[in-house]
C-alpha atoms as a PDB file:
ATOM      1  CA  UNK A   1      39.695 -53.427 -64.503  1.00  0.00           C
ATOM      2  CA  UNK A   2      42.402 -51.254 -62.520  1.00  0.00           C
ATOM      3  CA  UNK A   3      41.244 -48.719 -64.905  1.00  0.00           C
ATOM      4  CA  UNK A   4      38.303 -49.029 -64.321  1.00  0.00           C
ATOM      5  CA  UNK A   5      38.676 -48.733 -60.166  1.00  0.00           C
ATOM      6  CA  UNK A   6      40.459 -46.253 -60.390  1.00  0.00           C
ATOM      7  CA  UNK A   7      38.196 -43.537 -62.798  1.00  0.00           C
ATOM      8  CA  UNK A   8      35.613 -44.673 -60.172  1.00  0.00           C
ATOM      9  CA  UNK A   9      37.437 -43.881 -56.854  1.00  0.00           C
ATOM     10  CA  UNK A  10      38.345 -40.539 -58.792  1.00  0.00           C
ATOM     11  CA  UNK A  11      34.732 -40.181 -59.639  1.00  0.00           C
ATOM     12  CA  UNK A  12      33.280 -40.547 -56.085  1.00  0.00           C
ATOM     13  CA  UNK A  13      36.028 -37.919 -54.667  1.00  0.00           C
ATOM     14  CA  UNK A  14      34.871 -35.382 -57.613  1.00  0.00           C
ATOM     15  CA  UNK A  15      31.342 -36.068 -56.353  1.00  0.00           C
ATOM     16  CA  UNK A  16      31.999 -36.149 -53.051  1.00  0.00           C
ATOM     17  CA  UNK A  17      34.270 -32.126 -53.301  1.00  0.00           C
ATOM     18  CA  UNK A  18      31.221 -31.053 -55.792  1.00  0.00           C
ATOM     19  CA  UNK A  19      27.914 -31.638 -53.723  1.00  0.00           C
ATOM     20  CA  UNK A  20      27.741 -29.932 -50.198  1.00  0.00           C
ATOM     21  CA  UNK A  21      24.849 -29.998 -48.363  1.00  0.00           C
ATOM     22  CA  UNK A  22      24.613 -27.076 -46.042  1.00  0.00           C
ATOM     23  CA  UNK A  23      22.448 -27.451 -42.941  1.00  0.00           C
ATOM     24  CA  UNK A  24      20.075 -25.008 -41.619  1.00  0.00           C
ATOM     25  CA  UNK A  25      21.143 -22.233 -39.251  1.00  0.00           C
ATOM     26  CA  UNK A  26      24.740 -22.539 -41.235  1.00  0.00           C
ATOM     27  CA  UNK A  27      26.684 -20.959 -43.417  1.00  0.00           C
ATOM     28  CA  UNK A  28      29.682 -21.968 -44.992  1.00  0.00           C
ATOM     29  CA  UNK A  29      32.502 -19.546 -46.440  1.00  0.00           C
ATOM     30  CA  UNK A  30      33.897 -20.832 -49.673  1.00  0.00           C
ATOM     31  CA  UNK A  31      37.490 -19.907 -51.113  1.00  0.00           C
ATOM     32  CA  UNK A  32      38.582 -20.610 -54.827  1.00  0.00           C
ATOM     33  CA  UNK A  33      42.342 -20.569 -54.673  1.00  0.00           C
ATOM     34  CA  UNK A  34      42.865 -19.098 -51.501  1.00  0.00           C
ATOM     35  CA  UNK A  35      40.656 -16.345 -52.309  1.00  0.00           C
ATOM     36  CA  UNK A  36      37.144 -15.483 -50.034  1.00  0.00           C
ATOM     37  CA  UNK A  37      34.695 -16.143 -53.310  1.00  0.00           C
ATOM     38  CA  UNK A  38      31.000 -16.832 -51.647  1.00  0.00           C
ATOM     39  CA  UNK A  39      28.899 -17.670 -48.475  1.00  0.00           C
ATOM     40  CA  UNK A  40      27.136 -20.966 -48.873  1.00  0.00           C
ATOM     41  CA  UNK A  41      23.461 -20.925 -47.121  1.00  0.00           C
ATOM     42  CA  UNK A  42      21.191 -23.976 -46.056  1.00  0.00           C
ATOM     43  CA  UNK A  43      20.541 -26.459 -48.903  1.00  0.00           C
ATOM     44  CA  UNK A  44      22.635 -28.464 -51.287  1.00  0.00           C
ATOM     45  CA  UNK A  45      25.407 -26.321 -53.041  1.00  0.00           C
ATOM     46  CA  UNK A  46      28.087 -26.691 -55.601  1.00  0.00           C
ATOM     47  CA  UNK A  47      32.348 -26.401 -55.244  1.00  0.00           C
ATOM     48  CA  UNK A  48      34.431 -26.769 -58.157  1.00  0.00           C
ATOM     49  CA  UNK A  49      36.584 -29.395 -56.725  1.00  0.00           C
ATOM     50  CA  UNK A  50      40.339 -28.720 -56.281  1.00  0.00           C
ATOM     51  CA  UNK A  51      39.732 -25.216 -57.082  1.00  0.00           C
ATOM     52  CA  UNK A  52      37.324 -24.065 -54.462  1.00  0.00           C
ATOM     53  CA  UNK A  53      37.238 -25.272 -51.182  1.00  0.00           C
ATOM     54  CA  UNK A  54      34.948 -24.652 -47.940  1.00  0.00           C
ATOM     55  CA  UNK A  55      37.184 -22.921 -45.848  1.00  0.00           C
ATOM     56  CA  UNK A  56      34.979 -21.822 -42.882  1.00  0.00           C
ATOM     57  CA  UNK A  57      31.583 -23.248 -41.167  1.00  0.00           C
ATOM     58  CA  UNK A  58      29.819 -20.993 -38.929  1.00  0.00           C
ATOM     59  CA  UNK A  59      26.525 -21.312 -37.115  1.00  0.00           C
ATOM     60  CA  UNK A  60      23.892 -18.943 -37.172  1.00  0.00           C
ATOM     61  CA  UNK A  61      22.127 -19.445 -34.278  1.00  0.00           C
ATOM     62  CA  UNK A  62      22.370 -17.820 -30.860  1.00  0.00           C
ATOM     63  CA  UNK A  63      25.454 -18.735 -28.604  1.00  0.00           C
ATOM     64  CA  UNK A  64      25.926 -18.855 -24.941  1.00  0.00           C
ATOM     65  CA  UNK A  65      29.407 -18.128 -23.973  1.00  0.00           C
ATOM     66  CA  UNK A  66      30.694 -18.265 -20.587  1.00  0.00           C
ATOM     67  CA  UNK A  67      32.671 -15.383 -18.806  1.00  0.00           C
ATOM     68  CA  UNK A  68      35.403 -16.725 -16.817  1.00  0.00           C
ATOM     69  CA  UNK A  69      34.979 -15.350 -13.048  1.00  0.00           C
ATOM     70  CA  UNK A  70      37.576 -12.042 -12.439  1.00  0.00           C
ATOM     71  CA  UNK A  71      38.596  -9.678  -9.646  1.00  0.00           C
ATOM     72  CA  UNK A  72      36.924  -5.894 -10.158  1.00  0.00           C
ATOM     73  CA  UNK A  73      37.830  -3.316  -7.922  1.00  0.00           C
ATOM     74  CA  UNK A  74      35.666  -0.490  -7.592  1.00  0.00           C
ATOM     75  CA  UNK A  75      35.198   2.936  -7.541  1.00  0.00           C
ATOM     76  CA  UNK A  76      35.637   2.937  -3.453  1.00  0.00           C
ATOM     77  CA  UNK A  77      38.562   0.777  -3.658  1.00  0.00           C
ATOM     78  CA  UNK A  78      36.627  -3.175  -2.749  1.00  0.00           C
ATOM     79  CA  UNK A  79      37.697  -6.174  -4.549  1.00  0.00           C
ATOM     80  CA  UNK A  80      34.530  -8.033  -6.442  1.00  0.00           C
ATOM     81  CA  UNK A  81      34.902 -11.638  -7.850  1.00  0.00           C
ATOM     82  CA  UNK A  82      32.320 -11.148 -11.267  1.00  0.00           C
ATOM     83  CA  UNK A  83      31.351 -13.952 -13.642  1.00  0.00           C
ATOM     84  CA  UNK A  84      28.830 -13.725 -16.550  1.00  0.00           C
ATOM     85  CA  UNK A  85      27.862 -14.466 -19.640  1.00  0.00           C
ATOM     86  CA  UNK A  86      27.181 -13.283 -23.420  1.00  0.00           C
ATOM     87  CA  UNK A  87      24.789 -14.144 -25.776  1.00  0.00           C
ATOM     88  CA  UNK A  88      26.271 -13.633 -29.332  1.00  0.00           C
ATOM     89  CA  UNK A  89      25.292 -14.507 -32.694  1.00  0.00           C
ATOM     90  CA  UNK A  90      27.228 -14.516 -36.462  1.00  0.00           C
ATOM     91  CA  UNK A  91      25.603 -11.944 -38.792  1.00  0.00           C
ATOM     92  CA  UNK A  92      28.230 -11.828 -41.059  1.00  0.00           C
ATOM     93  CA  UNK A  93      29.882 -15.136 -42.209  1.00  0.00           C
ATOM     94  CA  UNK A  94      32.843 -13.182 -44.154  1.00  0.00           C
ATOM     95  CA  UNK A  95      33.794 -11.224 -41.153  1.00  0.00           C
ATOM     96  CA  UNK A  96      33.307 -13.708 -39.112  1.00  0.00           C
ATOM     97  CA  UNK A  97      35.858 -16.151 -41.074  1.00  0.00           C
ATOM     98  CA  UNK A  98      38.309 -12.880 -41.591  1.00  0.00           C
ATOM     99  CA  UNK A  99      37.701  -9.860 -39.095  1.00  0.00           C
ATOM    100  CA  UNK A 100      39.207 -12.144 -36.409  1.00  0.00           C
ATOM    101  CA  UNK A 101      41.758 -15.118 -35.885  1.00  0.00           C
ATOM    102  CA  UNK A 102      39.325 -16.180 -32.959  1.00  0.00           C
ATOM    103  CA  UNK A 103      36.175 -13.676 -32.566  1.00  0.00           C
ATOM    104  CA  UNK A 104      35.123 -16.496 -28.989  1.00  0.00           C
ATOM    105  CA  UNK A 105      38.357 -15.124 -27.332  1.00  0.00           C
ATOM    106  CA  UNK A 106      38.333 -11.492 -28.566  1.00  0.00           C
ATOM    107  CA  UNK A 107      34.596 -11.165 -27.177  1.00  0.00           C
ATOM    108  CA  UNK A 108      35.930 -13.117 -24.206  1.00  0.00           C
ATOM    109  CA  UNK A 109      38.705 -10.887 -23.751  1.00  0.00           C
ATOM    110  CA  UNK A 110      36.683  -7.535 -24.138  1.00  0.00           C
ATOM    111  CA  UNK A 111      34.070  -8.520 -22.288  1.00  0.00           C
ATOM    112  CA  UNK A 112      36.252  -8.985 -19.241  1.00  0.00           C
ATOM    113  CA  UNK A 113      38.034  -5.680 -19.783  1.00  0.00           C
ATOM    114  CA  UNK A 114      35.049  -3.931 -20.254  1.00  0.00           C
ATOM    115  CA  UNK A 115      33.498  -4.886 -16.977  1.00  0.00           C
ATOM    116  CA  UNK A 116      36.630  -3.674 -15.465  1.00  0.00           C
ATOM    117  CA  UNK A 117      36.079  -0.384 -17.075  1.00  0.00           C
ATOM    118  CA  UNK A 118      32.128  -0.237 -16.518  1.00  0.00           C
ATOM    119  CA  UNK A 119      32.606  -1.442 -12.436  1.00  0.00           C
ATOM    120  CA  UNK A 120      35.239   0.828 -11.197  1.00  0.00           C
ATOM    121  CA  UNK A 121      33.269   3.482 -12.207  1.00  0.00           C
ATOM    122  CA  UNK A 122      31.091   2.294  -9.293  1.00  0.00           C
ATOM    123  CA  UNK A 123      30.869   2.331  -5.648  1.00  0.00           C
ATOM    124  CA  UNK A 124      30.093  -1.081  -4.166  1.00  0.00           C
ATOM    125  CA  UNK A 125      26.538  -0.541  -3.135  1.00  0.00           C
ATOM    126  CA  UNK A 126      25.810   0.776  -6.035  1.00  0.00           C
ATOM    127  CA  UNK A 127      27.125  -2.635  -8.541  1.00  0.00           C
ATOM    128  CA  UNK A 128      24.777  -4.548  -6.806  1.00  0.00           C
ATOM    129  CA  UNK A 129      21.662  -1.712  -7.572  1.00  0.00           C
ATOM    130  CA  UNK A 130      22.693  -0.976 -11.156  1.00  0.00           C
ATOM    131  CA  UNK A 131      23.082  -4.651 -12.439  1.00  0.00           C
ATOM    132  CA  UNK A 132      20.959  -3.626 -15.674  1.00  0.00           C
ATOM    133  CA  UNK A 133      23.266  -0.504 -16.079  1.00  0.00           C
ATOM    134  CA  UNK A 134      25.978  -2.851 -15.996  1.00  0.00           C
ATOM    135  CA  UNK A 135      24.742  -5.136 -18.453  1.00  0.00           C
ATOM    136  CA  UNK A 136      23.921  -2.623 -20.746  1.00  0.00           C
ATOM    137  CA  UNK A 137      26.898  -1.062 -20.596  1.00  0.00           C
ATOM    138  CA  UNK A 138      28.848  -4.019 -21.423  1.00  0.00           C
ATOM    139  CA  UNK A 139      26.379  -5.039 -24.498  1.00  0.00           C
ATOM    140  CA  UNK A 140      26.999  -1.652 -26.176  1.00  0.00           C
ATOM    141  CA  UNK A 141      30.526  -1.409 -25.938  1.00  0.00           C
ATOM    142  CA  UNK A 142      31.175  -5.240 -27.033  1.00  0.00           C
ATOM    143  CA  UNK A 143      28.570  -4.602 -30.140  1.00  0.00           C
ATOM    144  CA  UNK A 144      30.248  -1.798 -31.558  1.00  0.00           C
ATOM    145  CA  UNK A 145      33.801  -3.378 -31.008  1.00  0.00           C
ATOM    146  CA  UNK A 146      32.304  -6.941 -32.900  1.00  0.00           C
ATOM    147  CA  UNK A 147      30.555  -5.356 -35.522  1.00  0.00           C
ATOM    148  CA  UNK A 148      34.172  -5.775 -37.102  1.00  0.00           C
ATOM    149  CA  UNK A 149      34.179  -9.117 -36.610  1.00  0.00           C
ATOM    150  CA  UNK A 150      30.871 -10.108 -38.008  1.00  0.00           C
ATOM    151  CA  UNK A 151      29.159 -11.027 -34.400  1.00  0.00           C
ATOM    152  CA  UNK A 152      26.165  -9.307 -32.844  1.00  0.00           C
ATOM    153  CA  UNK A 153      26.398  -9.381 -29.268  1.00  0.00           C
ATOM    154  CA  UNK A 154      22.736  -9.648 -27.706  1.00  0.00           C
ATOM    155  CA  UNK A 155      22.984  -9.498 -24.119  1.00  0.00           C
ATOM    156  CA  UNK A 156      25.407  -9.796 -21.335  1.00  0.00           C
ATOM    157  CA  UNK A 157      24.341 -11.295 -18.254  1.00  0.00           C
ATOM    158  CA  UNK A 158      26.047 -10.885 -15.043  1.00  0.00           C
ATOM    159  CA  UNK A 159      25.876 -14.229 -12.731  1.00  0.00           C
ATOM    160  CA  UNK A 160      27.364 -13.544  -9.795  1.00  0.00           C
ATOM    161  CA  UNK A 161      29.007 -10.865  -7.247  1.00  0.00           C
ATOM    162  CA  UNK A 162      30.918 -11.851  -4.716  1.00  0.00           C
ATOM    163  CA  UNK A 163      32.465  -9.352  -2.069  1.00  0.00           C
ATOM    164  CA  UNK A 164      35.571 -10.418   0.283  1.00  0.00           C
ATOM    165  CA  UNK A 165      34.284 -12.592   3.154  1.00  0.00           C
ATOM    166  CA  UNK A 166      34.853  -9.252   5.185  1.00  0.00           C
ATOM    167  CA  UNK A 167      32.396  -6.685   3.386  1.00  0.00           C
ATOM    168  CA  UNK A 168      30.030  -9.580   3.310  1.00  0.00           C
ATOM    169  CA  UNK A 169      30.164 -10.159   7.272  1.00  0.00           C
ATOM    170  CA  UNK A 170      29.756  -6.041   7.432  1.00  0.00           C
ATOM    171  CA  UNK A 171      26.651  -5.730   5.233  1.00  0.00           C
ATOM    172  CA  UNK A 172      25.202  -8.288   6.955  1.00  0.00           C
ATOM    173  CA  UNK A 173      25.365  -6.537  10.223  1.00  0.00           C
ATOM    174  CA  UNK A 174      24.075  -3.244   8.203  1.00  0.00           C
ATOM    175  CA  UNK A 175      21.453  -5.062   7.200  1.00  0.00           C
ATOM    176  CA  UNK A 176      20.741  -6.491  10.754  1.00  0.00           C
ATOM    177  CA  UNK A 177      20.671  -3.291  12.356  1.00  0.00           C
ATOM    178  CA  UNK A 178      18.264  -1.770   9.557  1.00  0.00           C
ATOM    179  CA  UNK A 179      16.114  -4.214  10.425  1.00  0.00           C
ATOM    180  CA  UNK A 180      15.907  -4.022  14.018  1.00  0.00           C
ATOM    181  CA  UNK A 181      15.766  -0.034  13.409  1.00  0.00           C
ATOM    182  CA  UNK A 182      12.615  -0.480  11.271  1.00  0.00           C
ATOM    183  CA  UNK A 183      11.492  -2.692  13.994  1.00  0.00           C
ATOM    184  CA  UNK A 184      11.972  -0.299  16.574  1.00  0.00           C
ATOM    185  CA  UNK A 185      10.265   2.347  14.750  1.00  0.00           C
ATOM    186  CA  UNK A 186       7.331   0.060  14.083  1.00  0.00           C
ATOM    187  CA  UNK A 187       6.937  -0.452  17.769  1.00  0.00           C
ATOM    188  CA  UNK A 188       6.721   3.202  18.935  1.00  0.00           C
ATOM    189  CA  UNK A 189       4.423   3.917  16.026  1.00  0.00           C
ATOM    190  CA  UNK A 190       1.892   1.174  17.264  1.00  0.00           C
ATOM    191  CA  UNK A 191       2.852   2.417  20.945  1.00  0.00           C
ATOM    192  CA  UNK A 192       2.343   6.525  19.384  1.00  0.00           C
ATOM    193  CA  UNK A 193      -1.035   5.331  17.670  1.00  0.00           C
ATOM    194  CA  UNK A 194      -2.392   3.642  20.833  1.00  0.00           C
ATOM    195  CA  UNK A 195      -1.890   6.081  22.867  1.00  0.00           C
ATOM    196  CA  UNK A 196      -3.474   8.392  20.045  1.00  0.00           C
ATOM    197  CA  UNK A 197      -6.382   5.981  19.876  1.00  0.00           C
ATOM    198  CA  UNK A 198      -6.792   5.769  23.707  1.00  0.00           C
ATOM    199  CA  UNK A 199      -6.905   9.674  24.050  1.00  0.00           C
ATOM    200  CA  UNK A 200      -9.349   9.802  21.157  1.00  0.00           C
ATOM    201  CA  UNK A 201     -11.625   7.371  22.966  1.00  0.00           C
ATOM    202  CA  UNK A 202     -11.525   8.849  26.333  1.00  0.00           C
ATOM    203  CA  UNK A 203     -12.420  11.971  24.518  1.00  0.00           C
ATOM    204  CA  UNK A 204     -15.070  10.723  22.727  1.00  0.00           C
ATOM    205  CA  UNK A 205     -16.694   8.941  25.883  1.00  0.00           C
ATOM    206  CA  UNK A 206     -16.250  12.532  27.822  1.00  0.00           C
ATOM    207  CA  UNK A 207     -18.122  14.613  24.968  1.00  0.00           C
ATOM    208  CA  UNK A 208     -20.736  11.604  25.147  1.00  0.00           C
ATOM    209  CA  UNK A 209     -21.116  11.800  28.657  1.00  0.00           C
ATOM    210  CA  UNK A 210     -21.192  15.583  28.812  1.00  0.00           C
ATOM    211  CA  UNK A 211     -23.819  15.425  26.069  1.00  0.00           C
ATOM    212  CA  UNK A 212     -26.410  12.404  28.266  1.00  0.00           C
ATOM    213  CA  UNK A 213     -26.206  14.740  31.074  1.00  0.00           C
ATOM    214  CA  UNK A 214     -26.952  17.756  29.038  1.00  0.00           C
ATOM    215  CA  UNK A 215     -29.819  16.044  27.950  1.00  0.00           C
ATOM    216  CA  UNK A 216     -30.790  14.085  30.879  1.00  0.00           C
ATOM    217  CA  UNK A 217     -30.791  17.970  32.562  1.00  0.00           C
ATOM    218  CA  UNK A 218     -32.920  18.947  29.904  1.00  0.00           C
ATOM    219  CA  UNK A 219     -35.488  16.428  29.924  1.00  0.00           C
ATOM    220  CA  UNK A 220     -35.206  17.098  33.919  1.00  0.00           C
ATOM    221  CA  UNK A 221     -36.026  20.585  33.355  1.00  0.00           C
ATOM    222  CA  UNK A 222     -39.005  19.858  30.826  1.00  0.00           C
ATOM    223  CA  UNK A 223     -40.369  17.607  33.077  1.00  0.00           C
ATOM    224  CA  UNK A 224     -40.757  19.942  35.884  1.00  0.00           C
ATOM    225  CA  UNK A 225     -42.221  22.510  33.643  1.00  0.00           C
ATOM    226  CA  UNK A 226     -44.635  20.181  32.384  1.00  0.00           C
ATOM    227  CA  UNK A 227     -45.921  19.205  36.148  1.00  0.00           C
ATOM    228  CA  UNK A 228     -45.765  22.861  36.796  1.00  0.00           C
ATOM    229  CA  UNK A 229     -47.902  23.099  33.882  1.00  0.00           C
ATOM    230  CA  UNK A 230     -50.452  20.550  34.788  1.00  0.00           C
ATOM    231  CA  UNK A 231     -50.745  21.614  38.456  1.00  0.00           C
ATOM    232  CA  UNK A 232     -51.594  25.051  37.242  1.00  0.00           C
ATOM    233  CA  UNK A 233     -53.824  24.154  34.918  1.00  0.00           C
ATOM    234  CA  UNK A 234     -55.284  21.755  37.449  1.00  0.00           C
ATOM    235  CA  UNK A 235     -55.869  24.344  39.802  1.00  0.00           C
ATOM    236  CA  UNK A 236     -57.419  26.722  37.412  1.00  0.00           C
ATOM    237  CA  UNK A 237     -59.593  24.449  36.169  1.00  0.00           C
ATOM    238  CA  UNK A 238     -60.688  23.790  39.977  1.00  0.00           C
ATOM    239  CA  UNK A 239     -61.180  27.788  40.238  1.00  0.00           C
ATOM    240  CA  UNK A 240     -63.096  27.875  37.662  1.00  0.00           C
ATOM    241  CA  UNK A 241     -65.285  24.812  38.512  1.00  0.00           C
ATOM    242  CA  UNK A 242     -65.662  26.604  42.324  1.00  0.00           C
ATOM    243  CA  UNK A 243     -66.400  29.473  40.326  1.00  0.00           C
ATOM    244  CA  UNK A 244     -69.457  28.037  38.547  1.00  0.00           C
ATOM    245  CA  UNK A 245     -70.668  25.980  41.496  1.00  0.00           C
ATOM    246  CA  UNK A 246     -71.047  29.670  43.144  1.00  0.00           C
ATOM    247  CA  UNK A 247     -72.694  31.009  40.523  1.00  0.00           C
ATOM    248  CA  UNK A 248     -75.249  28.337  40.383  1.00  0.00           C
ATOM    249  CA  UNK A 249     -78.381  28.166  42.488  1.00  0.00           C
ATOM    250  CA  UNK A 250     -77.802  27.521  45.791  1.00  0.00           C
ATOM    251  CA  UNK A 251     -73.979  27.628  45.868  1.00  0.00           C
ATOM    252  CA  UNK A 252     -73.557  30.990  48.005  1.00  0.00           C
ATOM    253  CA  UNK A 253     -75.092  29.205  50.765  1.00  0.00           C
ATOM    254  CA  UNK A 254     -72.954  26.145  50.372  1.00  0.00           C
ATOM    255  CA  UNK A 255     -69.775  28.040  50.251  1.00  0.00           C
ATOM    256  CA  UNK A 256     -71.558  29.947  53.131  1.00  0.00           C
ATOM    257  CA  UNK A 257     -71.838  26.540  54.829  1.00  0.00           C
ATOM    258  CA  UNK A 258     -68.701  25.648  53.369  1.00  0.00           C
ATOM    259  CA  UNK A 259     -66.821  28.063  55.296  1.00  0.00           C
ATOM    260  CA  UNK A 260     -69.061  28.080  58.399  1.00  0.00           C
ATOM    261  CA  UNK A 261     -67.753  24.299  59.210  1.00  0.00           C
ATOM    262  CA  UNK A 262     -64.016  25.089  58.052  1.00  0.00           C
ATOM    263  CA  UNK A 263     -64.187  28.187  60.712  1.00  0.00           C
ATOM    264  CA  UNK A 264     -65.696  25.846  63.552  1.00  0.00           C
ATOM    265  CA  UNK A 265     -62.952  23.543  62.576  1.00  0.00           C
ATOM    266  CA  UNK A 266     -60.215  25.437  63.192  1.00  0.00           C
ATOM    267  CA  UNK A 267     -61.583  26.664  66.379  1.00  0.00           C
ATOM    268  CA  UNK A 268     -62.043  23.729  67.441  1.00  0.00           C
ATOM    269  CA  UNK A 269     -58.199  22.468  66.534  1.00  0.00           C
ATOM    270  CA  UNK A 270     -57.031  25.219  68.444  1.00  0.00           C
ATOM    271  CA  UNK A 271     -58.832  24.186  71.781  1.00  0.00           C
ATOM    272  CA  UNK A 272     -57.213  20.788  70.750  1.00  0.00           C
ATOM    273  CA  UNK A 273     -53.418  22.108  70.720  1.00  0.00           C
ATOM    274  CA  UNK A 274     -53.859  24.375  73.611  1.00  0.00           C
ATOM    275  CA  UNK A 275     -55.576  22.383  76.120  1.00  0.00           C
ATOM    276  CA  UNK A 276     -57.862  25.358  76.352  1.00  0.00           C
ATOM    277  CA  UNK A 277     -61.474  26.134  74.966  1.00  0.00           C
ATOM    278  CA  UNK A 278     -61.381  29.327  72.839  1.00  0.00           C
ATOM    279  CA  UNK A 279     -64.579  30.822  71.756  1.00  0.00           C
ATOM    280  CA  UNK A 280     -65.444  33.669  70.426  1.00  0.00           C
ATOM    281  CA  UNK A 281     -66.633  36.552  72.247  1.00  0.00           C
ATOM    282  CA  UNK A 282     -69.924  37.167  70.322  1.00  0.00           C
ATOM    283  CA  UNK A 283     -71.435  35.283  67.217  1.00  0.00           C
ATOM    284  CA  UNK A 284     -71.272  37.879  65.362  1.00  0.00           C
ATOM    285  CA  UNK A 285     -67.393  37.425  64.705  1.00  0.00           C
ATOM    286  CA  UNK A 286     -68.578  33.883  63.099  1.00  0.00           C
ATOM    287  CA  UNK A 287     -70.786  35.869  60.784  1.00  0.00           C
ATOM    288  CA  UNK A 288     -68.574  38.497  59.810  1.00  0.00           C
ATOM    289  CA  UNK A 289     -65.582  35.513  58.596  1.00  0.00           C
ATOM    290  CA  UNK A 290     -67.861  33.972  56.944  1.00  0.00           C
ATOM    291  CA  UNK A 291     -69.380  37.485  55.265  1.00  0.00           C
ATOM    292  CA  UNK A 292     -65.633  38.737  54.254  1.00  0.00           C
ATOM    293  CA  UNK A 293     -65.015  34.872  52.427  1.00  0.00           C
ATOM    294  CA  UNK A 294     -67.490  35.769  50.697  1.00  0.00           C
ATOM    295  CA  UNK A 295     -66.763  38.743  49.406  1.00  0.00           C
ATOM    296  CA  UNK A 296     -63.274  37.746  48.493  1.00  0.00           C
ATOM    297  CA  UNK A 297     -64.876  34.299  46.248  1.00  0.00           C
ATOM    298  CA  UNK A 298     -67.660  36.667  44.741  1.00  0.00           C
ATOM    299  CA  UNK A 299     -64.750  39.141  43.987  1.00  0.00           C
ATOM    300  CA  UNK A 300     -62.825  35.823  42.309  1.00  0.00           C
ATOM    301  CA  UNK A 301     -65.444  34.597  40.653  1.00  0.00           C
ATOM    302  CA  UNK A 302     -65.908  35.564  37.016  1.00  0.00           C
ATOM    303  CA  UNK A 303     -68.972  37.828  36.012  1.00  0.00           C
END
């Protein structure tokens, strides 16, 4: 019966060393007597038992490890408190399990130096402008360095800069007075455009003016033609009519009769003004007006 145990406890711990299962997104490095010997991947595997042995487990998937937070002094002499963060993965299991005694602290380590390196190379203005540079800077230098150590180093992240409490009160007033200076400049460029605006207008209502009164002259000056016009036409057209009443039976002796009673009439308006009675010294004056009239509207008249 102790027999019996015993073959069985020694058969579970033969079962127990042969079977692995490997999960997925692992591998697991396998030695056989001390010696590297395989990489186990996902799925249910086989160890010769006190002869091989798993000697490493690594996952496979993406890792997240933290920068601790360091003083960087730059190009221009400022002290910068940095912290970040890397984004690594294991490509190679083997290297992984013998390239390095820790590979977390030797991409720690470098990371840190190398943002050293990368940010005294730069003024202070200019680390918080070339962040990407940075980052890029870091991620090439750290992924040749861990290629030896079986890692591939995907991205470094930088989380935070943080000047000394005294650069930080100074940009701020840099920044203040930028602002106000762009402020400023807005104003006299609205003041510069409405004064622009308010010369363009008064020019604009000038021209118009000029041109209504241009016109108004104009149409002024047409008017008066026209009623020139018209008059003369008027009185032509009454010339011509007087002209054709003469020529007409019995208009000589109305125009004769015509002129007779005009003549009297003005006689007569000069007795009226003068308080005296004018009259001519014969008749034969009378006749004579009224004979040289005549002439003058048969000399007028057409034909």
């Amino acid at each position: 019966m102790e027999v019996a145990l015993v073959i069985a406890v020694i058969a579970l711990i033969f079962i127990v060393r042969t079977f692995k299962i490997v999960p997925q997104q692992h591998a697991w490095v396998v030695e056989r007597l001390g010696k590297f010997d395989r990489t186990l991947t996902p799925g249910l595997k086989f160890v010769v038992p006190f002869i091989e042995r798993v000697a490493y487990k690594h996952s496979l998937k993406e890792v997240p490890l933290d920068v601790p937070s360091q003083v960087c002094i730059t190009k221009d002499n400022t002290q910068l408190q940095v912290d970040g963060i890397i984004y690594f993965q294991v490509t190679d299991p083997m290297r992984a399990s013998y390239g390095s005694s820790n590979y977390v602290v030797a991409i720690t380590q470098l990371a840190q130096t190398l943002l050293r390196s990368v940010i005294g190379k730069m003024e202070l203005d200019k680390t918080f402008e070339e962040r990407d540079a940075i980052n890029a800077a870091v991620v090439s230098a750290l992924d040749d360095a861990a290629a030896n150590w079986g890692v591939k180093v995907l991205r470094y992240e930088i989380k935070d800069l943080t000047p000394p409490a005294e650069i930080l009160r100074s940009m701020q007033a840099q920044i203040t007075a930028e602002r106000e200076k762009r402020a400023l400049i807005a104003a006299s460029e609205g003041r510069k455009q409405e004064q622009i605006n308010i010369a363009t207008g008064e020019r604009e209502a000038f021209i118009a003016r000029s041109e209504g009164e241009r016109q108004a002259e104009i149409n002024k000056a047409q008017g008066e033609a026209a009623a020139i016009t018209a008059v003369a036409e008027a009185t032509a057209e009454a010339i011509r009519k007087i002209a054709a009443a003469i020529q007409s039976p019995g208009g000589e002796q109305a125009v004769q009769l015509k002129v007779a009673e005009r003549a009297v009439e003005a006689y007569g308006q000069l007795a009226q003004k003068n308080n005296t009675m004018i009259v001519p010294g014969h008749m034969g004056e009378v006749a004579t007006l009224i004979g040289t009239a005549m002439t003058l509207m048969k000399g007028k008249s057409p034909g």
